[in-house]
Protein backbone atom coordinates (compact mmCIF):
# COMPACT_ATOMS: atom_id res chain seq x y z
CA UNK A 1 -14.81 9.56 27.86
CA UNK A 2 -12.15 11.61 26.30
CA UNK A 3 -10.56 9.95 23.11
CA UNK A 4 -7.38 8.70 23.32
CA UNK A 5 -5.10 10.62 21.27
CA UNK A 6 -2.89 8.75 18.62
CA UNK A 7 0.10 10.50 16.22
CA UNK A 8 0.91 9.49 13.25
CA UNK A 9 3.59 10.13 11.10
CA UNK A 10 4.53 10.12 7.36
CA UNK A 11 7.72 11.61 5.65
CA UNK A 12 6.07 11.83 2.69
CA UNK A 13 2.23 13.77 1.50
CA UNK A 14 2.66 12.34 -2.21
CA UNK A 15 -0.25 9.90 -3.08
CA UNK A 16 1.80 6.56 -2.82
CA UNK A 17 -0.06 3.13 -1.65
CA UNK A 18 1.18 3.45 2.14
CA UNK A 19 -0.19 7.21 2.24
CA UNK A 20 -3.81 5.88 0.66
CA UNK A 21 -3.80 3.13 2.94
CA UNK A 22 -3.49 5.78 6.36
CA UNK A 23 -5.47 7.85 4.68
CA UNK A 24 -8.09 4.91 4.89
CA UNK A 25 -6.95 3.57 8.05
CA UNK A 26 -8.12 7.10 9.97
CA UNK A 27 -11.08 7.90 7.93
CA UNK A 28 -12.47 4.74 9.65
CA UNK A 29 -11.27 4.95 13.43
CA UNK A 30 -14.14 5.28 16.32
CA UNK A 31 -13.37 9.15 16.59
CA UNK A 32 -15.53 8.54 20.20
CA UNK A 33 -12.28 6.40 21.40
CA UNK A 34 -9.36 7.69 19.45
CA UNK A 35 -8.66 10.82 17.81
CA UNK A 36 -6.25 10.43 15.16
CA UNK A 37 -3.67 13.91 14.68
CA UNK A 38 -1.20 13.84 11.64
CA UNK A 39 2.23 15.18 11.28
CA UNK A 40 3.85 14.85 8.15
CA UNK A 41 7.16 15.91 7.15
CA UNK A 42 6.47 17.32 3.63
CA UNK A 43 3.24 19.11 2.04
CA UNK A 44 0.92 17.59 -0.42
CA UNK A 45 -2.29 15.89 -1.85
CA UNK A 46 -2.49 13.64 1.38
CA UNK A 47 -2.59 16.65 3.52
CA UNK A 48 -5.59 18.33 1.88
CA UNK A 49 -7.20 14.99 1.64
CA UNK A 50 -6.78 14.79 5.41
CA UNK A 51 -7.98 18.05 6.67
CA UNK A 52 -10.68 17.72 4.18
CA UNK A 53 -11.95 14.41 6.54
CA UNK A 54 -12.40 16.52 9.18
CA UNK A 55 -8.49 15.20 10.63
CA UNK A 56 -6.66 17.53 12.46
CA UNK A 57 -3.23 17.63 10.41
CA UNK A 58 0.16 20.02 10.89
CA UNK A 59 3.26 19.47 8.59
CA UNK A 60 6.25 19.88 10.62
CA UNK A 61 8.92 20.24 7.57
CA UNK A 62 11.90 18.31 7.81
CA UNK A 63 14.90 18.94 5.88
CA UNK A 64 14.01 18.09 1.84
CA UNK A 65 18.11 16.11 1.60
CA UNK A 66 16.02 13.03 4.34
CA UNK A 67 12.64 13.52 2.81
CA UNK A 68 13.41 13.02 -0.65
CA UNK A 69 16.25 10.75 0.14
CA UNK A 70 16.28 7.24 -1.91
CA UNK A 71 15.82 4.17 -0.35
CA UNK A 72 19.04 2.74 -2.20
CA UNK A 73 21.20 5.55 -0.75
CA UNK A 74 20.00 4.77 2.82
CA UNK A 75 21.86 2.20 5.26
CA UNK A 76 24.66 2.20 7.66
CA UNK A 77 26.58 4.50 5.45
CA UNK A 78 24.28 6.88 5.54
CA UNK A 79 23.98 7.02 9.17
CA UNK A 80 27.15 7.92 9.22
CA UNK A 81 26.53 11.19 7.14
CA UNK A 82 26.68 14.05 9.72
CA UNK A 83 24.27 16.75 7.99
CA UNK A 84 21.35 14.06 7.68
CA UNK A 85 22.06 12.77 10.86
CA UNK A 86 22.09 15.75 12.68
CA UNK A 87 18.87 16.81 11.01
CA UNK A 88 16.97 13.55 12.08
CA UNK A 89 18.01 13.60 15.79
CA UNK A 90 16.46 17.68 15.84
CA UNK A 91 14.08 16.88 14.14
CA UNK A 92 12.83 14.12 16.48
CA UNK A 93 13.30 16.15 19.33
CA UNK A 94 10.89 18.82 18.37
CA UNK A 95 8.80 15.99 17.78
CA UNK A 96 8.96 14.56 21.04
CA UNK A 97 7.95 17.67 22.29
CA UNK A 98 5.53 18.68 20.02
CA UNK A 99 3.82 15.30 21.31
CA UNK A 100 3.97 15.86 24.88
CA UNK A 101 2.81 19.12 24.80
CA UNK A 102 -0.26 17.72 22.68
CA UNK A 103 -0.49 14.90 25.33
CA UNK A 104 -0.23 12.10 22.74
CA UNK A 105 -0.50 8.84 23.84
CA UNK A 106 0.81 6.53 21.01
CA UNK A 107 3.36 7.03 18.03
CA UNK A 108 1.94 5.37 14.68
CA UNK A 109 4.57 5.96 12.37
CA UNK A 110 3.70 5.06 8.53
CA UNK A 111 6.65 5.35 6.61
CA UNK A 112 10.56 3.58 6.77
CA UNK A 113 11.87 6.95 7.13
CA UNK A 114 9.07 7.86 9.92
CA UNK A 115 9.80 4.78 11.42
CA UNK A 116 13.62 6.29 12.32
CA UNK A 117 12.61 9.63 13.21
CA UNK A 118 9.42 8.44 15.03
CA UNK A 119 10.96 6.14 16.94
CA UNK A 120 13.67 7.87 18.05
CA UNK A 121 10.74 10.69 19.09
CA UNK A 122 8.56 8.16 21.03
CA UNK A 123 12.06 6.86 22.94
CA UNK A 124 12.71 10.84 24.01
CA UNK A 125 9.14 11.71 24.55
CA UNK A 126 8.49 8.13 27.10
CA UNK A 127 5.46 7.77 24.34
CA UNK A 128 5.53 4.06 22.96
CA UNK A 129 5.47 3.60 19.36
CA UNK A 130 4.01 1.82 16.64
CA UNK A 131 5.68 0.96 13.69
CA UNK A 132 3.01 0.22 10.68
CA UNK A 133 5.66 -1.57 8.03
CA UNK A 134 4.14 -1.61 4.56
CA UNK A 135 7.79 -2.76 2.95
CA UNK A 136 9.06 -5.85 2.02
CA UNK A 137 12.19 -5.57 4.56
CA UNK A 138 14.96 -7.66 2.53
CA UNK A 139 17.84 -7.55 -0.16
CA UNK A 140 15.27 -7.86 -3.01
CA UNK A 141 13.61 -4.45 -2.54
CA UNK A 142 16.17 -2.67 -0.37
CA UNK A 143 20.04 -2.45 -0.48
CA UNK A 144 21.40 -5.24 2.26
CA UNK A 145 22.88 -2.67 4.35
CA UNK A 146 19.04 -0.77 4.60
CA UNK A 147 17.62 -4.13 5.39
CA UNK A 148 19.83 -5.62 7.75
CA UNK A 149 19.95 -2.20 9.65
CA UNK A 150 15.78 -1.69 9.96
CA UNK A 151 15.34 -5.16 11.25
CA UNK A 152 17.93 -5.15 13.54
CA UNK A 153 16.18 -1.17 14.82
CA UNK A 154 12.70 -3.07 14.58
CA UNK A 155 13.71 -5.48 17.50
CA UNK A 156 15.08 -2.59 19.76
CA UNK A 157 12.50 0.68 18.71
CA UNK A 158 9.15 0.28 18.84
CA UNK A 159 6.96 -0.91 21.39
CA UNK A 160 5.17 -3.19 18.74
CA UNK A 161 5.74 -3.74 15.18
CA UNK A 162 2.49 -3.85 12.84
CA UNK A 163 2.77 -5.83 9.00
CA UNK A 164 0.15 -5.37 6.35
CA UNK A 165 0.44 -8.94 5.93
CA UNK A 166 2.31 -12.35 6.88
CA UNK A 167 4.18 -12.04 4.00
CA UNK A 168 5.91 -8.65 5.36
CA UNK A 169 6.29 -10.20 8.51
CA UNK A 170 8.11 -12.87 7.71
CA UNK A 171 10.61 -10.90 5.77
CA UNK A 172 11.21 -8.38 8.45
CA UNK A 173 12.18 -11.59 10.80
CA UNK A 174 10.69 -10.31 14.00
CA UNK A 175 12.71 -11.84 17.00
CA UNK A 176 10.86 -14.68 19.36
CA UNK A 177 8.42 -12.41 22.24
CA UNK A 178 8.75 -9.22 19.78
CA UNK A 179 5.28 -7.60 19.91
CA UNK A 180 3.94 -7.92 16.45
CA UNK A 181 0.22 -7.83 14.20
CA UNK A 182 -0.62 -8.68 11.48
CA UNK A 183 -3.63 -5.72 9.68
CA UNK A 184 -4.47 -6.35 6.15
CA UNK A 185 -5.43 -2.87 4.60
CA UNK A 186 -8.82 -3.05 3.94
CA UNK A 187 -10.66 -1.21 1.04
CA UNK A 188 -13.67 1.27 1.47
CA UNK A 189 -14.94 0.35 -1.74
CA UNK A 190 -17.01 -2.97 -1.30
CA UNK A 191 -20.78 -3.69 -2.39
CA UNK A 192 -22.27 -5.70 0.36
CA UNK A 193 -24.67 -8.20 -0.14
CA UNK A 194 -28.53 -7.38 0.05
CA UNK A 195 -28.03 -3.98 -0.92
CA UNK A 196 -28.60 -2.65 -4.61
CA UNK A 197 -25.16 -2.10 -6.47
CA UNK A 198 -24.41 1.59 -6.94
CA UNK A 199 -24.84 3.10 -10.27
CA UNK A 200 -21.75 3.20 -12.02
CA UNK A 201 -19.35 5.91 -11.79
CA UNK A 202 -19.88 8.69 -14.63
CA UNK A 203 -17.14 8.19 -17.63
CA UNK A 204 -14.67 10.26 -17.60
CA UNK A 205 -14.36 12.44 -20.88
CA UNK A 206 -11.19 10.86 -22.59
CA UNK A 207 -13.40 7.87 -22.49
CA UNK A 208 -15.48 8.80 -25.32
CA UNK A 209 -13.34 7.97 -27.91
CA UNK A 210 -12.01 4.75 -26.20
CA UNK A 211 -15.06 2.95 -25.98
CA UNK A 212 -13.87 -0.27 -27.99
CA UNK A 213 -16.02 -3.01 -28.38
CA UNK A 214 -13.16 -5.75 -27.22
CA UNK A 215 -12.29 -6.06 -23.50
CA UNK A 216 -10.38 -3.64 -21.62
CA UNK A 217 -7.00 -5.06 -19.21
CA UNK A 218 -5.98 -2.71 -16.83
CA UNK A 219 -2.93 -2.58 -15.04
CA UNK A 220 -3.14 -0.18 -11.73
CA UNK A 221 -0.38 1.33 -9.67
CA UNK A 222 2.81 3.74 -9.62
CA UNK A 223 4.86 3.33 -12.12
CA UNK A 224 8.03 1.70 -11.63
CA UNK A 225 10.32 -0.78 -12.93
CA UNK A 226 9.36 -3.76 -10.01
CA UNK A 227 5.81 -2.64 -10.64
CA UNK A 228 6.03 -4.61 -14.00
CA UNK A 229 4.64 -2.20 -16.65
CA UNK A 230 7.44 -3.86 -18.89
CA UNK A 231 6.06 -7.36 -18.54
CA UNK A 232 2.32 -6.35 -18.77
CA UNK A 233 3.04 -4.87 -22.34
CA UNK A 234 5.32 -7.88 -23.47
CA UNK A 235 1.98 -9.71 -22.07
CA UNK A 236 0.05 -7.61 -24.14
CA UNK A 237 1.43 -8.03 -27.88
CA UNK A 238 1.31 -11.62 -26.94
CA UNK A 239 -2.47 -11.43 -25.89
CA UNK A 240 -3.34 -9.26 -28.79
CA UNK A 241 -2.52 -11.83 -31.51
CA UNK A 242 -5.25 -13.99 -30.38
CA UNK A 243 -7.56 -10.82 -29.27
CA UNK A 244 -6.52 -7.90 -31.64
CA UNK A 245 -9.76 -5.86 -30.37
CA UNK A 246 -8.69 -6.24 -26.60
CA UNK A 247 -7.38 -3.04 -24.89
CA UNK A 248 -4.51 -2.69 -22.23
CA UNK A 249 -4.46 0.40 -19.76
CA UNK A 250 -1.92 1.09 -17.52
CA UNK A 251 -3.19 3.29 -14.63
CA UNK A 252 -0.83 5.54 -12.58
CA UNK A 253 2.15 7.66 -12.62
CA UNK A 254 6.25 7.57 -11.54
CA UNK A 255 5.95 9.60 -7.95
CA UNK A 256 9.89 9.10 -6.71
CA UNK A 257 11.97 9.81 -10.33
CA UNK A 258 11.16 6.67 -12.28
CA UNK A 259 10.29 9.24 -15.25
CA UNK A 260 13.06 7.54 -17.25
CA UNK A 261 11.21 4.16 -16.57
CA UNK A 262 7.85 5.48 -17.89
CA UNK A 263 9.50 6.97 -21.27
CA UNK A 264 11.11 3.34 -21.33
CA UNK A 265 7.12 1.87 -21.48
CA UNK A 266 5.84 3.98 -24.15
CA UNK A 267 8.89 3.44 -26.64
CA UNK A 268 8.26 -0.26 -25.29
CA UNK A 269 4.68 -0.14 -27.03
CA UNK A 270 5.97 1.40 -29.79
CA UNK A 271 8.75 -1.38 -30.50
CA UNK A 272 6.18 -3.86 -29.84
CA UNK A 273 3.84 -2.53 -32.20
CA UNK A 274 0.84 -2.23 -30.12
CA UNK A 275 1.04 1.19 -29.33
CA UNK A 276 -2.74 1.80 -30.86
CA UNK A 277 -3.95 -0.78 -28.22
CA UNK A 278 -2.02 0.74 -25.32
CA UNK A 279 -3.18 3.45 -23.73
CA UNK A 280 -1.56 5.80 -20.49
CA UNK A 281 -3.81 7.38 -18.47
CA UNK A 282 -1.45 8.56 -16.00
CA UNK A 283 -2.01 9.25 -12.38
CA UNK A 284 -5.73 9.63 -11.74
CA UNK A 285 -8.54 10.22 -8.76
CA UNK A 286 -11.09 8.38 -10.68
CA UNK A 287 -9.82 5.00 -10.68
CA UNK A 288 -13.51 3.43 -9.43
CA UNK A 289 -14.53 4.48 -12.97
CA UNK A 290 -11.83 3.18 -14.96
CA UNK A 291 -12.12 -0.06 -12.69
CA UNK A 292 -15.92 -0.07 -13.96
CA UNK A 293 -15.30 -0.83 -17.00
CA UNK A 294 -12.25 -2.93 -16.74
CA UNK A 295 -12.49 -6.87 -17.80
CA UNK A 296 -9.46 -7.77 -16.33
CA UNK A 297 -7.15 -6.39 -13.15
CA UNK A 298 -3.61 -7.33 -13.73
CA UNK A 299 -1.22 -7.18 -10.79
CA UNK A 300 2.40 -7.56 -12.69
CA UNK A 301 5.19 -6.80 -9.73
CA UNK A 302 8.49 -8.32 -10.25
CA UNK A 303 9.31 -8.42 -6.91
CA UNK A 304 7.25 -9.95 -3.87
CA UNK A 305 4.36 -7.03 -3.04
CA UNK A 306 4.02 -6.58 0.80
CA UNK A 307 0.37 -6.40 0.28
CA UNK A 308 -1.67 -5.59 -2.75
CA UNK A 309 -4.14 -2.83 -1.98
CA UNK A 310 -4.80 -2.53 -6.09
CA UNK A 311 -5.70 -6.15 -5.73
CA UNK A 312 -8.37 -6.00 -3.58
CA UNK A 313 -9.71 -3.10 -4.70
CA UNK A 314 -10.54 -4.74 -8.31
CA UNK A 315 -11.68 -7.98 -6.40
CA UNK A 316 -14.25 -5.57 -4.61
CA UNK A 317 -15.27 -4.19 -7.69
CA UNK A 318 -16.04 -7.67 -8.81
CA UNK A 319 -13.17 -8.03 -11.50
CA UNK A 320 -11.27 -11.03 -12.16
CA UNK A 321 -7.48 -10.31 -10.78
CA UNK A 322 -4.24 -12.02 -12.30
CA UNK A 323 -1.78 -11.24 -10.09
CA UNK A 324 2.40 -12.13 -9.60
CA UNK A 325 3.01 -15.21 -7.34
CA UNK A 326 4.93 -13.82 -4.24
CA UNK A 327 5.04 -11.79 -1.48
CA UNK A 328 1.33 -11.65 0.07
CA UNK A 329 -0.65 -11.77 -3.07
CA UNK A 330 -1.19 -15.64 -2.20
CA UNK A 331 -2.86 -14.41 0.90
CA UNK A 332 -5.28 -12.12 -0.98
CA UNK A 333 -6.03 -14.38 -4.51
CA UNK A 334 -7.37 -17.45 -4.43
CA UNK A 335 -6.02 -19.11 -7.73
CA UNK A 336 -8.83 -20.45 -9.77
CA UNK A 337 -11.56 -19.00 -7.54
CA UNK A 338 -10.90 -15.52 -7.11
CA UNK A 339 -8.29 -14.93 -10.02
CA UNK A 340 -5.01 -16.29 -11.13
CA UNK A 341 -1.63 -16.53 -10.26
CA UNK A 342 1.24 -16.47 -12.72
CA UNK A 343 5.19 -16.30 -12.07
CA UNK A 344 6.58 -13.18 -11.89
CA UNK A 345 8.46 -11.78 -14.61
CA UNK A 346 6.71 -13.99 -16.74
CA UNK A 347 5.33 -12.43 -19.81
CA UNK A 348 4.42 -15.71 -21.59
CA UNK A 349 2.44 -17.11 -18.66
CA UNK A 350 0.40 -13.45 -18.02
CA UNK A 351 -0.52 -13.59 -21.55
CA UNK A 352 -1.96 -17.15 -21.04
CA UNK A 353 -3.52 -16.30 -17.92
CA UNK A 354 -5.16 -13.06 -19.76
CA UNK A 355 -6.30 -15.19 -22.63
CA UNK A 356 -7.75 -18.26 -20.52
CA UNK A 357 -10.24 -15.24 -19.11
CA UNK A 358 -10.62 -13.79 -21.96
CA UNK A 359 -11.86 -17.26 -23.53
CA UNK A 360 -14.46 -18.17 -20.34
CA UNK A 361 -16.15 -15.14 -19.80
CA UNK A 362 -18.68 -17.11 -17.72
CA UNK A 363 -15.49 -17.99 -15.33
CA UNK A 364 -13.95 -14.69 -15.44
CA UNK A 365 -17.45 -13.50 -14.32
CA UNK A 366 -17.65 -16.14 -11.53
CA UNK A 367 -14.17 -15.33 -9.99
CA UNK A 368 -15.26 -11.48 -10.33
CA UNK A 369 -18.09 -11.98 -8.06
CA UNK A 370 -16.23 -14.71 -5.79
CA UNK A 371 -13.60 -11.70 -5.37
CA UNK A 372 -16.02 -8.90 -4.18
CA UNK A 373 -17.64 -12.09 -1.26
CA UNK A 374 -13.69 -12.46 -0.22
CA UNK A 375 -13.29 -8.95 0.13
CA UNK A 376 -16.51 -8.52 2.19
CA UNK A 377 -15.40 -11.55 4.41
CA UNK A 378 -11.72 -10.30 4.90
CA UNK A 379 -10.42 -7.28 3.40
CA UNK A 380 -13.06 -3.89 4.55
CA UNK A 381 -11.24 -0.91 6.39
CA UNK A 382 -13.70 -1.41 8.98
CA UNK A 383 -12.18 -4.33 10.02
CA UNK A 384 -9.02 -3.00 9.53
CA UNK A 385 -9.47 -0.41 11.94
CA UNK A 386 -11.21 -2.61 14.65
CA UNK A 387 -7.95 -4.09 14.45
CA UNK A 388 -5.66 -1.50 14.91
CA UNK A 389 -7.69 -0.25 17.59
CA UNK A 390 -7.10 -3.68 19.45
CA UNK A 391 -3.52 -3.20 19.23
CA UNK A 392 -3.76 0.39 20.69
CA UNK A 393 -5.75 -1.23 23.75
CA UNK A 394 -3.01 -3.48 24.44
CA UNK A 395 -0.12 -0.66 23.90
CA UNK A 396 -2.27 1.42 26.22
CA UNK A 397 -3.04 -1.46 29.19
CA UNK A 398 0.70 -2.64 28.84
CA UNK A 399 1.78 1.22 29.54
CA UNK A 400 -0.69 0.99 32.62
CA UNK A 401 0.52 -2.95 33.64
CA UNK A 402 4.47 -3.13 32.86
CA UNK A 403 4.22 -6.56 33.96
CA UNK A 404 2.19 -7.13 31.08
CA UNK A 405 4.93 -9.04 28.51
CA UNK A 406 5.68 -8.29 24.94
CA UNK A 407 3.86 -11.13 23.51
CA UNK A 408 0.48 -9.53 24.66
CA UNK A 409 0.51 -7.90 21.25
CA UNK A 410 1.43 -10.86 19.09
CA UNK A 411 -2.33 -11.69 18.24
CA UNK A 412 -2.14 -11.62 14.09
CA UNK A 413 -5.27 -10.00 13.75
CA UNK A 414 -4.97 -10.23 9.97
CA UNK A 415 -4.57 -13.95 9.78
């Protein structure tokens, strides 16, 4: 049987949470059924990464003004601007046929901005389309105008909508019979039970001298201001006048021009006097290692996260998690079995979270390993992919069966 081929599409090759979670998503596809072929707008890490898997993976540049475009400058208004428009429509019509030439037969697009272009590339090319929304669609993280305008284009666009979780589901307020999933992102870094635990990672070198006896808090992400770095060190000079030997990393780097915001965090540390206990390790490839020998994951977003890949990634490693309450980080944490919850923006109630772990090790240690079973049960890419790959069945017997209605998709394989 030849494998059916699938496209997908990212604006962006930078190393962001969406672009690790594809990345993922086609390492683990059943190559004997589907063969995955990339085309990203923009070079970078994620292409290497991809043609390193064996993936077969072109970059079809598109014009750096849309790529590198803000999400707070996009909306109605900027539909309206000519140049970018004009870019987007040509560049979705090489697209389309780029894809029929290749004989693709579904669009995955990955991105907001892929989305657009993909869409419009699917609708040209008679290819239906997949939109794989990672983004909480709403006022909070996106300007109204953005928000109101991808939700009304995710009703009309795609053939089927796919949300990392309910959370980004609800938000994006599919309308009643619109084809919709629900695919948690699953990590590829779980220790299942009955086999022996790997050995740990190796250290890496700028460890040597950080070796502190107290416990180590690590916060893990990009950096950026609704990430919460701000609140995790406010957390942190609370925490440390109980526990003046604990530790607090922060784990990750600004990738879309929050540099500003990450000088803000280190004059932060110095202000709050904690500077010594504080330490930056920037963006990094060895973040099982630092996870190793981390007491505590802290998840500090301000605003509701659309999934939480970070999160489940520490529960997998068998780490207590505190984590913000919103978005779909109540659908990952299990509050006093798997980690914590605490209310976001909250500095004074992450600190007491923090110290109640710090206090019980013997709990701490219990939700750690209650984390890693969830994670097994729920959250593996292998059951991610199964998943997708039931979605592409339906797309694929709907294109065969018209008749078929939209609803055939609506299945929420993630719930």
């Amino acid at each position: 049987m030849t494998p059916v081929s699938i496209l997908f599409l990212d604006h962006t090759a930078k190393m962001g949470g969406g672009e690790i979670a594809l990345l993922n998503l086609i390492s683990a596809l059943d190559r004997a059924r589907f063969e995955p072929v990339i085309v990203l707008a923009s070079d970078g890490p994620l292409a290497g990464k991809l043609r390193d898997a064996g993936v077969e993976t072109h970059v079809l540049p598109l014009d750096p003004s849309v790529v590198e475009a803000r999400k707070d400058s996009l909306g109605w208004r900027s539909l309206l601007r000519a140049r970018q428009a004009a870019l987007c429509i040509r560049y979705a019509i090489r697209l389309a046929c780029w894809a029929r030439r290749r004989g693709v037969r579904v669009i995955h697009a990955n991105s907001l901005k892929a989305d657009l272009y993909g869409g419009l590339a699917g609708r040209l090319a008679g290819i239906p389309t997949l939109w794989h929304v990672r983004d909480n669609v709403d006022a909070k993280y996106l300007p109204p105008a953005v928000a109101a305008a991808f939700r009304w284009l995710a009703r009309v666009v795609p053939q089927v909508v796919v949300a990392n979780s309910e959370s980004t589901l609800r938000v994006l307020e599919a309308s009643r019979g619109q084809s919709t999933a629900v695919v948690y992102s699953g990590t590829t870094r779980v220790v299942h039970d009955g086999w022996a635990a790997p050995a740990p990672p190796p250290a890496p070198p700028e460890l040597e001298g950080e070796m502190a006896t107290g416990p180590i808090i690590s916060l893990v992400g990009r950096i950026a201001p609704w990430k919460g770095q701000h609140v995790f060190l406010q957390a942190a000079a609370r925490v440390l006048e109980r526990f003046p030997a604990a530790r607090f990393w922060i784990i990750g780097a600004p990738l879309f021009g929050e540099h500003d915001y990450e000088r803000s965090l280190h004059a932060l540390a110095d202000a709050l006097g904690i500077a010594g206990q504080v330490m930056f390790w920037g963006f990094r490839e060895d973040v099982p290692a630092l996870l190793e020998r981390t007491d505590i994951l802290v998840h500090a977003s301000t605003l509701g996260e659309p999934f939480g890949q970070v999160v489940i990634e520490g529960m997998a490693a068998g780490k207590p998690v505190i984590a913000t309450d919103g978005g779909a980080l109540p659908e990952i944490v299990l509050p006093g079995e798997t980690g914590l919850l605490v209310r976001m923006g909250d500095a004074a109630d992450m600190a007491s979270a923090v110290a109640a772990l710090l206090t019980d090790p013997a709990w701490a240690a219990a939700m750690g390993a209650a984390g890693r079973r969830r994670v097994q049960e729920r959250f593996t890419i292998t059951q991610t992919a199964r998943k997708v790959e039931e979605v592409y069945d339906q797309m694929l017997a709907r294109r065969r069966d018209p008749r078929r209605g939209k609803g055939d998709v609506e299945n929420r394989p993630g719930a």
